[in-house]
N, C-alpha and C. Protein backbone atom coordinates (compact mmCIF):
# COMPACT_ATOMS: atom_id res chain seq x y z
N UNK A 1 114.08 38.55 56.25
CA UNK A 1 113.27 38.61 57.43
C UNK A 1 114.08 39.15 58.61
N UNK A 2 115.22 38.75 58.65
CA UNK A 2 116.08 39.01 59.53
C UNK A 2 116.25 40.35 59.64
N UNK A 3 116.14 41.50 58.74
CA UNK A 3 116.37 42.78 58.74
C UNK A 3 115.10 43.40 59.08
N UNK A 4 113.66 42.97 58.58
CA UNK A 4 112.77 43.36 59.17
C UNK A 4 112.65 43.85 60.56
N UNK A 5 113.02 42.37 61.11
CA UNK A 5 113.24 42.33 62.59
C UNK A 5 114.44 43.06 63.70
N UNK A 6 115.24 43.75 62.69
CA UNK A 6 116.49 45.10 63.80
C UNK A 6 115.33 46.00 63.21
N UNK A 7 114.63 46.52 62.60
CA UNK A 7 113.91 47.72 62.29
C UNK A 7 113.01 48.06 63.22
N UNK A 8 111.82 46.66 63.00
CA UNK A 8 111.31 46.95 64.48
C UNK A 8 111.48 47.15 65.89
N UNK A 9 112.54 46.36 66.51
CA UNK A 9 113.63 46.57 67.42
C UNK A 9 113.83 47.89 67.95
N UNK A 10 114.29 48.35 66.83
CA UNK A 10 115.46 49.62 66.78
C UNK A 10 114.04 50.97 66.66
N UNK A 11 112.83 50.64 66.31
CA UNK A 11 111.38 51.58 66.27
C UNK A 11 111.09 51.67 67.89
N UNK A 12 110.68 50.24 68.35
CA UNK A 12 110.32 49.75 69.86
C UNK A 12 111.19 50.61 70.64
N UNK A 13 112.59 50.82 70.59
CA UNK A 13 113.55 50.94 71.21
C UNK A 13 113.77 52.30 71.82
N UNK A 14 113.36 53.06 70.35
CA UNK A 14 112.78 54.72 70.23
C UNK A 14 112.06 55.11 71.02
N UNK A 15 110.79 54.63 70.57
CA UNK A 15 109.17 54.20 70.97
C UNK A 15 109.81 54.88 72.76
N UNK A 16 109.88 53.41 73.03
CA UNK A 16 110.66 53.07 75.05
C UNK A 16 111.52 54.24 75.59
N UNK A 17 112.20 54.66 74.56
CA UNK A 17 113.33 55.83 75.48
C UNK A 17 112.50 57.17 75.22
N UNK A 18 111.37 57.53 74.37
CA UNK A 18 110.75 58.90 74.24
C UNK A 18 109.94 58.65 75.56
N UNK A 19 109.08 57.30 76.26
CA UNK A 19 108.33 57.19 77.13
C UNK A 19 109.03 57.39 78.56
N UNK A 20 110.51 57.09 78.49
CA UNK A 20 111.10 57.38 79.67
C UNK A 20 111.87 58.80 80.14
N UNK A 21 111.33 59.60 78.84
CA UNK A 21 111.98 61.26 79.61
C UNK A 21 110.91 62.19 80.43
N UNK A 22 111.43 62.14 81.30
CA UNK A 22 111.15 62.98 82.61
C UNK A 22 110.07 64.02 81.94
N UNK A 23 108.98 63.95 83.03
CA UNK A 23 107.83 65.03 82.51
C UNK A 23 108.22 66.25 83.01
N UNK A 24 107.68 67.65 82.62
CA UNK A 24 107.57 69.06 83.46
C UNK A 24 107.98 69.01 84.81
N UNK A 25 107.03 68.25 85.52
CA UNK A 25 106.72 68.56 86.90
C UNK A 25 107.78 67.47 87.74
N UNK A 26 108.82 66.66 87.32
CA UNK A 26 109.71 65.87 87.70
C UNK A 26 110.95 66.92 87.66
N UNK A 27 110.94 68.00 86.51
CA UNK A 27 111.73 68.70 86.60
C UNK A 27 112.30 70.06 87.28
N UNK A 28 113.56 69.98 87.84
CA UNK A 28 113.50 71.40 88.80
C UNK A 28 114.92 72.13 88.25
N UNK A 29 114.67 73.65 88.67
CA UNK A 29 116.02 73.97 88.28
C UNK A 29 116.06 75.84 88.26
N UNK A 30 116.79 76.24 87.69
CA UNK A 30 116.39 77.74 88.08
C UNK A 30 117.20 78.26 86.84
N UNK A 31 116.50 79.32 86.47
CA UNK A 31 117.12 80.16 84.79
C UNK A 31 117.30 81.67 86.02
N UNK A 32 118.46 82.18 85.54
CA UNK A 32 118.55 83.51 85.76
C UNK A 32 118.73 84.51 84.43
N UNK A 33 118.29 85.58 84.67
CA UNK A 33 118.03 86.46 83.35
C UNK A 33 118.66 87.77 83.86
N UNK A 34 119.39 88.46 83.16
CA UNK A 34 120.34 89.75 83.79
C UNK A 34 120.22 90.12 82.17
N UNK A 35 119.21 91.53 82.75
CA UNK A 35 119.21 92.20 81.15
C UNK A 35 119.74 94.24 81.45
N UNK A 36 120.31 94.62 80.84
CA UNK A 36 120.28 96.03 80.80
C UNK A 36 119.03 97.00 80.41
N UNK A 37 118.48 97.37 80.43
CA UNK A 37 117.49 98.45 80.35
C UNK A 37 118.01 100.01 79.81
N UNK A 38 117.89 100.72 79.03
CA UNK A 38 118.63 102.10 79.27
C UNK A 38 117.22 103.07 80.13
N UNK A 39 117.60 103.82 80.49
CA UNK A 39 116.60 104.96 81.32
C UNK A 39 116.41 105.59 79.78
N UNK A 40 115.01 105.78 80.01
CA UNK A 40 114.52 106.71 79.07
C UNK A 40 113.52 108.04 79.05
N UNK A 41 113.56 109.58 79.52
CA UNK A 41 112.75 109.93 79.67
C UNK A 41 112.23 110.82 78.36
N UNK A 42 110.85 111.41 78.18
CA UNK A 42 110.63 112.14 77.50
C UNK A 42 109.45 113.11 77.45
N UNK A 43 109.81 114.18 77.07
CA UNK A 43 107.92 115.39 77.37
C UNK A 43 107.90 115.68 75.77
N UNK A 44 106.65 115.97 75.36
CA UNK A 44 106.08 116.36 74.51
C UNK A 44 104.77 117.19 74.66
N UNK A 45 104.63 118.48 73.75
CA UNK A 45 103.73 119.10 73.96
C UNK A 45 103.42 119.14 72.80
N UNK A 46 101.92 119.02 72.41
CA UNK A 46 101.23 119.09 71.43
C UNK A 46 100.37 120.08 71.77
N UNK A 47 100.28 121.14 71.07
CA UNK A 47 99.94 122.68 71.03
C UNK A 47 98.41 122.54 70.74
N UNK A 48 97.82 123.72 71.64
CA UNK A 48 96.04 123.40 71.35
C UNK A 48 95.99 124.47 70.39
N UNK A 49 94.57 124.48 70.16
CA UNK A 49 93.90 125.40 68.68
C UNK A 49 93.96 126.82 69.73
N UNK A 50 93.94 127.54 68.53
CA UNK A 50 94.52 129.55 68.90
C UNK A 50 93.46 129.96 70.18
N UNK A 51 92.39 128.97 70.40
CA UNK A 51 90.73 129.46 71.32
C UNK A 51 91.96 129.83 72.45
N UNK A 52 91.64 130.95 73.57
CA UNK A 52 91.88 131.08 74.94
C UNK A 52 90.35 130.65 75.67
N UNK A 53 90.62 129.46 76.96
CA UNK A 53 89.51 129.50 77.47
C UNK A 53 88.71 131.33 78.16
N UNK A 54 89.38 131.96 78.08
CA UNK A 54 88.98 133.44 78.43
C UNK A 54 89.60 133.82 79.40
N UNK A 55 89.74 135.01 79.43
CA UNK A 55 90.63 136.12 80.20
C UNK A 55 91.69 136.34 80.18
N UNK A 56 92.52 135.93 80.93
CA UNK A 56 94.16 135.68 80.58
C UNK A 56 94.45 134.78 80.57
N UNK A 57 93.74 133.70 80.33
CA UNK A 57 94.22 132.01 80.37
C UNK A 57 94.34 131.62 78.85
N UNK A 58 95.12 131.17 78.54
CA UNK A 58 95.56 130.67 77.34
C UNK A 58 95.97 129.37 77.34
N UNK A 59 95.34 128.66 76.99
CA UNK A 59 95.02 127.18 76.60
C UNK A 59 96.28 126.91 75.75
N UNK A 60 97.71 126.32 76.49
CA UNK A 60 98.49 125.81 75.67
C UNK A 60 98.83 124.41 75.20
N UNK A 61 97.95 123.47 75.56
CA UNK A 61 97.84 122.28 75.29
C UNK A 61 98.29 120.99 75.83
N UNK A 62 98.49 119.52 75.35
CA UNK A 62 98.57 118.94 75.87
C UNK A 62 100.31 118.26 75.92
N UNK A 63 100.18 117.83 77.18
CA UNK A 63 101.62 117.64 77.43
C UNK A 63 101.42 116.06 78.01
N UNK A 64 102.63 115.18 77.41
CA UNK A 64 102.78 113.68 77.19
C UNK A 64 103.96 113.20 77.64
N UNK A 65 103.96 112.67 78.70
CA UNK A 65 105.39 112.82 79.12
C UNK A 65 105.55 110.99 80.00
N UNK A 66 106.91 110.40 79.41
CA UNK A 66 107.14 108.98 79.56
C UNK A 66 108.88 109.23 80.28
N UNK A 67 108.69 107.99 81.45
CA UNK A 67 109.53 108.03 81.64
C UNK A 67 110.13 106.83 82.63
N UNK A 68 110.79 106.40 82.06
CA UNK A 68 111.13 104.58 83.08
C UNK A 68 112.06 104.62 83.83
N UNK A 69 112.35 105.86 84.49
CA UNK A 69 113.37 105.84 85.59
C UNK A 69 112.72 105.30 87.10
N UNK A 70 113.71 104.32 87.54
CA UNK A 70 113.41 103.50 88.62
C UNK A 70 112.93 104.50 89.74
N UNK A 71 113.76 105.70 90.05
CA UNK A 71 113.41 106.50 91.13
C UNK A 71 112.74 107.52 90.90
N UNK A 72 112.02 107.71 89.66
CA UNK A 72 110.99 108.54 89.11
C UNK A 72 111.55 109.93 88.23
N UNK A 73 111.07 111.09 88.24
CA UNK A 73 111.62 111.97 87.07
C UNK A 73 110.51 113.04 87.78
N UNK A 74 111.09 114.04 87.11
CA UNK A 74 110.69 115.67 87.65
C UNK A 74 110.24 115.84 86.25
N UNK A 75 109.35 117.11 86.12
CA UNK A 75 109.07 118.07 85.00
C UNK A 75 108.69 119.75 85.55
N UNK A 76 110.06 120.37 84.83
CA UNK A 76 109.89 121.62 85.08
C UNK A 76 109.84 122.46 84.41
N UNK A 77 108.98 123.51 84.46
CA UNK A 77 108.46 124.67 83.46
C UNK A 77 109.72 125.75 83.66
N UNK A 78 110.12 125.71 82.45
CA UNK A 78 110.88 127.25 82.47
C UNK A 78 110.65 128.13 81.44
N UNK A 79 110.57 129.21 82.21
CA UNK A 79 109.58 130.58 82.13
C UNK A 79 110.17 131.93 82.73
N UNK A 80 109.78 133.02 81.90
CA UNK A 80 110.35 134.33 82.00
C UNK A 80 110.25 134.72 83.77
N UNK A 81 110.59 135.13 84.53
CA UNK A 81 111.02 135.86 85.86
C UNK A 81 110.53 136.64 86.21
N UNK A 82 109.75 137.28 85.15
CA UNK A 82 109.25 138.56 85.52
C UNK A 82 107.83 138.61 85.69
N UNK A 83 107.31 137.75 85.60
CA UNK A 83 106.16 137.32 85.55
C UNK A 83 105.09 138.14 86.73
N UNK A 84 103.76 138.21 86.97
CA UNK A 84 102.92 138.69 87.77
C UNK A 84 103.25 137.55 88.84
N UNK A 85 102.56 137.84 89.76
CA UNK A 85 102.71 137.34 91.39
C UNK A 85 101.72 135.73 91.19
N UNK A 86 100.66 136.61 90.51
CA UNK A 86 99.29 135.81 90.61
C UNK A 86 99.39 134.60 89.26
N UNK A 87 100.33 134.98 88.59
CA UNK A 87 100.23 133.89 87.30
C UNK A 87 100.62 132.38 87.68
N UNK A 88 100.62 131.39 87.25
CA UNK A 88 100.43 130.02 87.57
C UNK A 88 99.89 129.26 86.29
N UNK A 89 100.17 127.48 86.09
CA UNK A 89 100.14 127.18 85.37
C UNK A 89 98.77 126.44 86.08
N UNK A 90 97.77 126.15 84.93
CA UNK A 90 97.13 124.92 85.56
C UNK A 90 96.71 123.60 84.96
N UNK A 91 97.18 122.68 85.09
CA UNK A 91 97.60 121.64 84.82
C UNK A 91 96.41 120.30 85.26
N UNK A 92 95.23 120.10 84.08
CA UNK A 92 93.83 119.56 84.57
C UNK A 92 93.49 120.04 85.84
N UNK A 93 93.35 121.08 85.98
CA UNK A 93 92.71 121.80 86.73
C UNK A 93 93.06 122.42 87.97
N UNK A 94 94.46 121.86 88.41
CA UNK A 94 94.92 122.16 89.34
C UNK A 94 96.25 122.74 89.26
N UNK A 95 95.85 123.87 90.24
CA UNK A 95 96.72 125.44 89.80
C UNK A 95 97.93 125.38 90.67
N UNK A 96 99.26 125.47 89.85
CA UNK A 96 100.65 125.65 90.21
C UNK A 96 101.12 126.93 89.94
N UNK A 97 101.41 127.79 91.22
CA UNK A 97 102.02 129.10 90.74
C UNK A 97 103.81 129.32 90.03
N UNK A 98 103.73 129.86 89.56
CA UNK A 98 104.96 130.08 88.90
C UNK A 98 106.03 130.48 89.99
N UNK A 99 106.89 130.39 89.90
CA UNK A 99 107.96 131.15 90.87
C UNK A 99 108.70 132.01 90.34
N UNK A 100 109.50 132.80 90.96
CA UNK A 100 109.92 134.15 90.93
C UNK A 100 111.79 133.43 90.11
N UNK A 101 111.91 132.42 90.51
CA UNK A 101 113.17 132.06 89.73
C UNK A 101 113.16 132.36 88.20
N UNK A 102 112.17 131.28 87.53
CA UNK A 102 112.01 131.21 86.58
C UNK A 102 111.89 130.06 86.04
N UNK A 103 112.04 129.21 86.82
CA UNK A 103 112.00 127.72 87.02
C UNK A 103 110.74 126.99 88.09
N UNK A 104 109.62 126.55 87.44
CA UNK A 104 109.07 125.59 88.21
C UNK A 104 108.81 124.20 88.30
N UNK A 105 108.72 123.19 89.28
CA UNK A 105 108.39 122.10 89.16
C UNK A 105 106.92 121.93 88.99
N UNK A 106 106.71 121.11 88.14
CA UNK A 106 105.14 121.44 87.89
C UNK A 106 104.89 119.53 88.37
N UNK A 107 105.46 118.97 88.21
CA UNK A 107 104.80 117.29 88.39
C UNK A 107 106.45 116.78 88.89
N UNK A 108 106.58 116.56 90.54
CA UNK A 108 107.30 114.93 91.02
C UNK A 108 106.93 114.19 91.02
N UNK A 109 107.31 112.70 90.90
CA UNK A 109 107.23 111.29 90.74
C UNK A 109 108.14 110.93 91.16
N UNK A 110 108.27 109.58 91.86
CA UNK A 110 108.97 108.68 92.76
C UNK A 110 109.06 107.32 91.97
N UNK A 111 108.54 107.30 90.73
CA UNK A 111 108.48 106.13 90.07
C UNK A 111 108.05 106.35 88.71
N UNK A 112 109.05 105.32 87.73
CA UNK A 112 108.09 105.86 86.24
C UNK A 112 106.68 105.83 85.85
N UNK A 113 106.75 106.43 84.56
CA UNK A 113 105.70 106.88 84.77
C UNK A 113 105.32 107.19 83.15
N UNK A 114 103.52 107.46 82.77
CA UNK A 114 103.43 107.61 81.35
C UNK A 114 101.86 108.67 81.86
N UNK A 115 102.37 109.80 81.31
CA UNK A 115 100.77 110.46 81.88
C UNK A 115 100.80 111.33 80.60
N UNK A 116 99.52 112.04 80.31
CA UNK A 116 98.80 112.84 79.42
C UNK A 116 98.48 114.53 80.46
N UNK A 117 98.53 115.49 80.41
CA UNK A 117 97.65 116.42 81.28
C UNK A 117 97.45 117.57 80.18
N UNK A 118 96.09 117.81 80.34
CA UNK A 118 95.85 119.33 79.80
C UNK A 118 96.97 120.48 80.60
N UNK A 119 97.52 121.46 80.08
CA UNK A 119 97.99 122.86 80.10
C UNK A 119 97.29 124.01 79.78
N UNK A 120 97.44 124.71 80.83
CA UNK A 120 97.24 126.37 80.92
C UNK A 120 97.61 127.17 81.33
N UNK A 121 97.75 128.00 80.78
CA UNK A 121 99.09 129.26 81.65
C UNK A 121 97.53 130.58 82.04
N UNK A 122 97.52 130.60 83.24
CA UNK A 122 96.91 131.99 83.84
C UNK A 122 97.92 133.35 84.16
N UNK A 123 97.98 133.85 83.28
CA UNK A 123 98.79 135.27 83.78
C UNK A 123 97.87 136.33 84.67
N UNK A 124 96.82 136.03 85.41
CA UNK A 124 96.72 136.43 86.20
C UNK A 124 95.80 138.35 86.13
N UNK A 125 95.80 138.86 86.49
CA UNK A 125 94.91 140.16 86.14
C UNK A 125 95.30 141.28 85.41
N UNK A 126 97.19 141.02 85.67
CA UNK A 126 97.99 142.24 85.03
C UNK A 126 98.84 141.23 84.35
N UNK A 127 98.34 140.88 82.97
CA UNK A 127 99.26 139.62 82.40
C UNK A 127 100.44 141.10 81.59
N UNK A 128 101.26 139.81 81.63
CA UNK A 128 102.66 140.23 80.96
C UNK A 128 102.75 139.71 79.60
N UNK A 129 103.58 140.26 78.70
CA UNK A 129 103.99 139.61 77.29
C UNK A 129 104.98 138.44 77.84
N UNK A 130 104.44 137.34 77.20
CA UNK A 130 105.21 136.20 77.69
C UNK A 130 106.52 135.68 76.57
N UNK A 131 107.61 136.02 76.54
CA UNK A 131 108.60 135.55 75.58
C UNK A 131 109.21 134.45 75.34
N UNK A 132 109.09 133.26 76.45
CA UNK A 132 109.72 132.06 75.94
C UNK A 132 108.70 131.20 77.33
N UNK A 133 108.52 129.93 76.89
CA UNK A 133 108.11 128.85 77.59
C UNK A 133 109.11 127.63 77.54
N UNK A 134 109.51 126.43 78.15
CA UNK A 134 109.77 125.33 77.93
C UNK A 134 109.27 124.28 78.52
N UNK A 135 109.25 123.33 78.42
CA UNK A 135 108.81 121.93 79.45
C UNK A 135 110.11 121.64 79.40
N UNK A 136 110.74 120.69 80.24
CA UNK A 136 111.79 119.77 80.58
C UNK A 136 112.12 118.69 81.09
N UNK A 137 112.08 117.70 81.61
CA UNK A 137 112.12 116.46 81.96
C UNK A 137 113.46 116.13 82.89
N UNK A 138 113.55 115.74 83.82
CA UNK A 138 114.67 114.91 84.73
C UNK A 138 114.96 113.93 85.46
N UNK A 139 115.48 112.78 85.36
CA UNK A 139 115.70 111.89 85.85
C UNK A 139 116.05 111.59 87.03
N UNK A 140 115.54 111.21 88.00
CA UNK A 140 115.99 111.27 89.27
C UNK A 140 116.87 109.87 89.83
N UNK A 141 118.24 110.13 90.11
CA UNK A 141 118.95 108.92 89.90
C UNK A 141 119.59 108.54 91.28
């Protein structure tokens, strides 16, 4: 009998000290979290079907471009120099002329970013043979 009785004791005892720990809201305190991130940017173009919407516009497709830089990221078209005056890209609908460098910025951002846009290149009335295109991506740091 005597052993019965440390069992229950020693149950009760349990029982009493699980009822006396401090709830949630008794509790205070502060976690800090310090994690690295890497910057990541990226463009992708997924090429449309051979259709030109007509004239000299040529429907080059869609462009996908991600990028988690804190102070945002550039995307710039580079493209032949020699280009007509009047040619320009247009980009859902809104028309960016090409520049005479050979280099344009087609989309700044001040913050990352994840966007989709239709592409189109207008060469304009006296189009040229066009020999190389690129998209490019930059991190602004």
């Amino acid at each position: 009998m005597f052993r019965s009785t440390k069992v229950i004791v020693a149950a009760t005892a349990a029982t009493v000290s699980l009822w006396a720990v401090p709830t949630a809201a008794g509790v205070s305190g502060t976690i800090y979290l310090r994690a690295h991130v890497p910057v990541y940017c990226n463009i992708d173009l997924f090429p449309a079907s051979a259709q030109a919407p007509g004239g000299n516009v040529v429907h080059l497709g869609t462009s996908q471009e991600l990028c988690n830089a804190p102070r945002g990221y550039r995307v710039v078209l580079d493209h032949p120099a020699h280009l007509p005056a009047a040619a320009a890209v247009l980009s859902d609908g809104l028309r960016i002329p090409l520049t005479e460098t050979g280099e344009t910025v087609l989309w700044d951002s001040d913050r990352p970013g994840f966007e989709r846009r239709q592409l189109e290149l207008d060469l304009g009335d006296e189009p040229a043979p066009v020999s190389r295109l690129g998209l490019r991506i930059e991190v602004k740091y």
